[in-house]
Protein backbone atom coordinates (compact mmCIF):
# COMPACT_ATOMS: atom_id res chain seq x y z
CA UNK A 1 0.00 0.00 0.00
CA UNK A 2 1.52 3.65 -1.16
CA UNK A 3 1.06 6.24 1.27
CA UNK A 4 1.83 9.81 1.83
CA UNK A 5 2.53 11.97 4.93
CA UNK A 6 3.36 15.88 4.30
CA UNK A 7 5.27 14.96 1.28
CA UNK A 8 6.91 12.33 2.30
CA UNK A 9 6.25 9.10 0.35
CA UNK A 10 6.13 5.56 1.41
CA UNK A 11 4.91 1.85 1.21
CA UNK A 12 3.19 0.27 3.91
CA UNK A 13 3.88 -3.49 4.60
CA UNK A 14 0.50 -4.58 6.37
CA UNK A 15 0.74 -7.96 7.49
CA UNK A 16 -2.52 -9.98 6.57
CA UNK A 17 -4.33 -12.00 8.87
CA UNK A 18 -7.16 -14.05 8.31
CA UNK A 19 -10.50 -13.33 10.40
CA UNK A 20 -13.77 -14.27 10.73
CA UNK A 21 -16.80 -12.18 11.98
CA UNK A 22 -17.50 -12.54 15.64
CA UNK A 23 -20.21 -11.48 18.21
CA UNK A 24 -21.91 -8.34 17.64
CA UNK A 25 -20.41 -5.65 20.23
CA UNK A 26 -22.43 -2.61 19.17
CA UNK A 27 -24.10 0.16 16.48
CA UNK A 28 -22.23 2.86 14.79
CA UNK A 29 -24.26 4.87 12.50
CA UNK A 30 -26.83 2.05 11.88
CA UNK A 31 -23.89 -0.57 10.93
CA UNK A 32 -23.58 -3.53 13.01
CA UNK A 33 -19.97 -4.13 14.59
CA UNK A 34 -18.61 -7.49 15.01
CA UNK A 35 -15.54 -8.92 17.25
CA UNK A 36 -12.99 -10.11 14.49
CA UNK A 37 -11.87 -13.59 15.55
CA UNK A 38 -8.27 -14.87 14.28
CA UNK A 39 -8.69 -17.96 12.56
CA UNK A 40 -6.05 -20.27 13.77
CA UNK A 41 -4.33 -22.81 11.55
């Protein structure tokens, strides 16, 4: 991922992990959010 900060350009390394959807914990702005649970291998 490319990003920039005040000029300054550079490239993110995000590690990915896989999730799946969990319990819902709450409401924000009429979307449901869920727990993300780490699937394990």
């Amino acid at each position: 991922m490319k990003l920039s900060y005040r000029g300054i350009k550079y490239e993110a390394q995000v590690p990915t992990v896989a999730t799946t959807s969990g319990s819902v914990i709450g409401k924000y702005r009429g979307v449901e959010l869920h727990t993300q649970v780490k699937q394990e291998r």
